[in-house]
N, C-alpha and C. Protein backbone atom coordinates (compact mmCIF):
# COMPACT_ATOMS: atom_id res chain seq x y z
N UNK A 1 0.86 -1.17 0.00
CA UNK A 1 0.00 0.00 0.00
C UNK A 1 0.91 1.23 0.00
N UNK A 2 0.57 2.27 -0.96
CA UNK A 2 1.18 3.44 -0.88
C UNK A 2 0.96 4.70 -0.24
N UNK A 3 2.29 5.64 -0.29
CA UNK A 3 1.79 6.87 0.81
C UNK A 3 0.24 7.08 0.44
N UNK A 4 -0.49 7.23 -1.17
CA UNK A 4 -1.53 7.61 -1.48
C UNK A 4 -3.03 7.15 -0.75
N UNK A 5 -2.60 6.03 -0.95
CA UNK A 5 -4.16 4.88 -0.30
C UNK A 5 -3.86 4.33 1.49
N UNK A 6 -2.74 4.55 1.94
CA UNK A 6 -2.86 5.00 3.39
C UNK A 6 -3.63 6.28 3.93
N UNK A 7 -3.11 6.90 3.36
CA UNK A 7 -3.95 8.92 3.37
C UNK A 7 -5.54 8.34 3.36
N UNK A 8 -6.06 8.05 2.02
CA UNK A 8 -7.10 7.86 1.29
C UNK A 8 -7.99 6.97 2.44
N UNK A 9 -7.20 5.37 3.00
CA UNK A 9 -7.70 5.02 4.51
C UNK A 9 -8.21 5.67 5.35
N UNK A 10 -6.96 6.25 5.89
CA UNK A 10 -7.18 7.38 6.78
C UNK A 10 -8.64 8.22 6.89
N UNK A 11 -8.90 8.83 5.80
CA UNK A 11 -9.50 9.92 5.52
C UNK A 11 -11.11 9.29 5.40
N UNK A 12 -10.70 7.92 5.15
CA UNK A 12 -12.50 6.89 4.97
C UNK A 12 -13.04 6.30 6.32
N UNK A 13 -11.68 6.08 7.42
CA UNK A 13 -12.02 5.92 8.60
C UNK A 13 -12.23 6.76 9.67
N UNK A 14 -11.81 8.14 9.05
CA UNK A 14 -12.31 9.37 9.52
C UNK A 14 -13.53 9.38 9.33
N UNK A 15 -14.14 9.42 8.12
CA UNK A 15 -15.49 10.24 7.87
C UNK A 15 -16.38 8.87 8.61
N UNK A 16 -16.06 7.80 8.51
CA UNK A 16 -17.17 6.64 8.81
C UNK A 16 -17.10 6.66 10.54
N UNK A 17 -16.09 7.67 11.25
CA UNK A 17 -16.24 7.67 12.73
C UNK A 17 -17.40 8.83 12.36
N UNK A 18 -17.33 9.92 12.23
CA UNK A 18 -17.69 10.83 12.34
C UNK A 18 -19.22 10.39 12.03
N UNK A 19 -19.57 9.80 10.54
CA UNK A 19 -21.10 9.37 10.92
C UNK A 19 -21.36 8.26 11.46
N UNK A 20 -20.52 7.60 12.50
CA UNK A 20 -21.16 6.38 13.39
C UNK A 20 -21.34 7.69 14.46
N UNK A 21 -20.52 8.58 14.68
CA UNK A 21 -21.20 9.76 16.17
C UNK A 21 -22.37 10.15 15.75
N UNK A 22 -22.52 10.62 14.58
CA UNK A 22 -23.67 11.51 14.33
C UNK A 22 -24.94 10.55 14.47
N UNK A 23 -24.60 9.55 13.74
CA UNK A 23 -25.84 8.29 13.76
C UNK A 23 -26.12 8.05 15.72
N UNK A 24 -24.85 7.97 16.21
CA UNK A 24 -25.29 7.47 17.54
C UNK A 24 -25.96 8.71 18.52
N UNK A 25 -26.02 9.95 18.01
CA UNK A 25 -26.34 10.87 18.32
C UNK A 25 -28.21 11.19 18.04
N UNK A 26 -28.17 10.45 17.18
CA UNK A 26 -29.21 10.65 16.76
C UNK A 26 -29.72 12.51 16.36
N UNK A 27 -28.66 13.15 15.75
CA UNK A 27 -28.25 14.26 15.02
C UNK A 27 -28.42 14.83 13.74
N UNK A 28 -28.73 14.35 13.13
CA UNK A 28 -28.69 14.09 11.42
C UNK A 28 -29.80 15.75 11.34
N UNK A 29 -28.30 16.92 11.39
CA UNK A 29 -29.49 18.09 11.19
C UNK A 29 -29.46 18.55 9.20
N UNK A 30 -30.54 18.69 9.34
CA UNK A 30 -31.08 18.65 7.64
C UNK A 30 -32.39 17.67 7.36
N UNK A 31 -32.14 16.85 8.34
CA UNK A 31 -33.38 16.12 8.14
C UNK A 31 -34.66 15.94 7.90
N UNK A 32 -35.02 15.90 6.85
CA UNK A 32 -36.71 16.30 6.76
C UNK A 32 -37.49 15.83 7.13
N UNK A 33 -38.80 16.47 8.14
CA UNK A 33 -39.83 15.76 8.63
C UNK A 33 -40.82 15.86 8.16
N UNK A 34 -42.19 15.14 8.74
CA UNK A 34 -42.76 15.14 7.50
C UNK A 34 -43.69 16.45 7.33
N UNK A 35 -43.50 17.03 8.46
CA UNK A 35 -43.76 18.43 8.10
C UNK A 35 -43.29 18.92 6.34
N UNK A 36 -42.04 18.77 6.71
CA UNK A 36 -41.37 19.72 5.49
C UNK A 36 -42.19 18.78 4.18
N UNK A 37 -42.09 17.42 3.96
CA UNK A 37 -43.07 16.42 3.28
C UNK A 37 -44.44 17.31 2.82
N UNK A 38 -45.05 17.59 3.55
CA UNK A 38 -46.04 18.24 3.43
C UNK A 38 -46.17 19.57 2.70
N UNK A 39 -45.46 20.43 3.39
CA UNK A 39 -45.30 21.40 2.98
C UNK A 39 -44.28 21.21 1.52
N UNK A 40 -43.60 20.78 0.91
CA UNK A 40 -43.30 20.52 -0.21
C UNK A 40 -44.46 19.95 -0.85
N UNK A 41 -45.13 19.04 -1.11
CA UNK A 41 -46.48 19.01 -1.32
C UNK A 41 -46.99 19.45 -2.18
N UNK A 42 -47.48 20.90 -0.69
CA UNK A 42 -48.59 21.92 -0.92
C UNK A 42 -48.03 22.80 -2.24
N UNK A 43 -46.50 23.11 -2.07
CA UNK A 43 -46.25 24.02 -2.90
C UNK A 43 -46.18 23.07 -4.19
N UNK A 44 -45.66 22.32 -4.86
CA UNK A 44 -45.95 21.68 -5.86
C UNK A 44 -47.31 21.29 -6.94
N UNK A 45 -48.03 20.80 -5.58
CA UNK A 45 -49.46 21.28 -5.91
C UNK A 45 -50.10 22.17 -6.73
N UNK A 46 -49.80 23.32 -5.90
CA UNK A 46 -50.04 24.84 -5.87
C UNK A 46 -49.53 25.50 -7.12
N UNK A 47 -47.93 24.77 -7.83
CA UNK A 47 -47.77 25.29 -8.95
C UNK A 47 -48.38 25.12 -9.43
N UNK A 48 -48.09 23.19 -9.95
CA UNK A 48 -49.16 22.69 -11.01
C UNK A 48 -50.01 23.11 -11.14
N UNK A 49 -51.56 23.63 -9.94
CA UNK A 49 -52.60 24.02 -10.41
C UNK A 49 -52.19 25.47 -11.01
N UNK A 50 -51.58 26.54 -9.96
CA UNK A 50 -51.32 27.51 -10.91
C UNK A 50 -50.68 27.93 -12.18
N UNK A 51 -49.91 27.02 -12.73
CA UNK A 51 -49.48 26.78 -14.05
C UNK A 51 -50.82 26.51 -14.93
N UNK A 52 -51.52 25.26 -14.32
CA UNK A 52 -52.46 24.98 -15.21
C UNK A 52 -53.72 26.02 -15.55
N UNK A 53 -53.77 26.89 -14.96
CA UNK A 53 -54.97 27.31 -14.58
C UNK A 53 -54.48 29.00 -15.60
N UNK A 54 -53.15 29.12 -15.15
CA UNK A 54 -52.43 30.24 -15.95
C UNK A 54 -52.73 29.57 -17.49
N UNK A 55 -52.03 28.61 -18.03
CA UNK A 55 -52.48 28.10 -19.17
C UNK A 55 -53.76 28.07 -20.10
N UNK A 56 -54.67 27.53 -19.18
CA UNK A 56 -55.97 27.47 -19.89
C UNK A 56 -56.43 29.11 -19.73
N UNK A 57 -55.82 29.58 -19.42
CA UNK A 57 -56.35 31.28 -19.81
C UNK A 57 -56.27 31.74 -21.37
């Protein structure tokens, strides 16, 4: 194994600590609930009909 893919190790057993903390943390901020579910939704919805509705004008 070279200097390259020791580093490259390194750097994969870094990030896979970092999300076994976050996982054990139960942390995961960004996470969408289903609030946000919803509310994405509504607005999608809301185009489509207002697109459609703009259209048939």
């Amino acid at each position: 194994m070279n200097d390259t893919e020791k580093a490259w190790q390194v750097e994969i057993d870094r990030r896979a600590r970092v999300y076994d903390d976050i996982e054990a943390k139960g942390a995961w901020q960004g996470r969408m609930t289903a609030a946000d579910y919803l509310g994405l939704l509504v607005l999608v919805v809301g185009l489509v009909v207002g697109f459609w509705v703009w259209g048939a004008s």
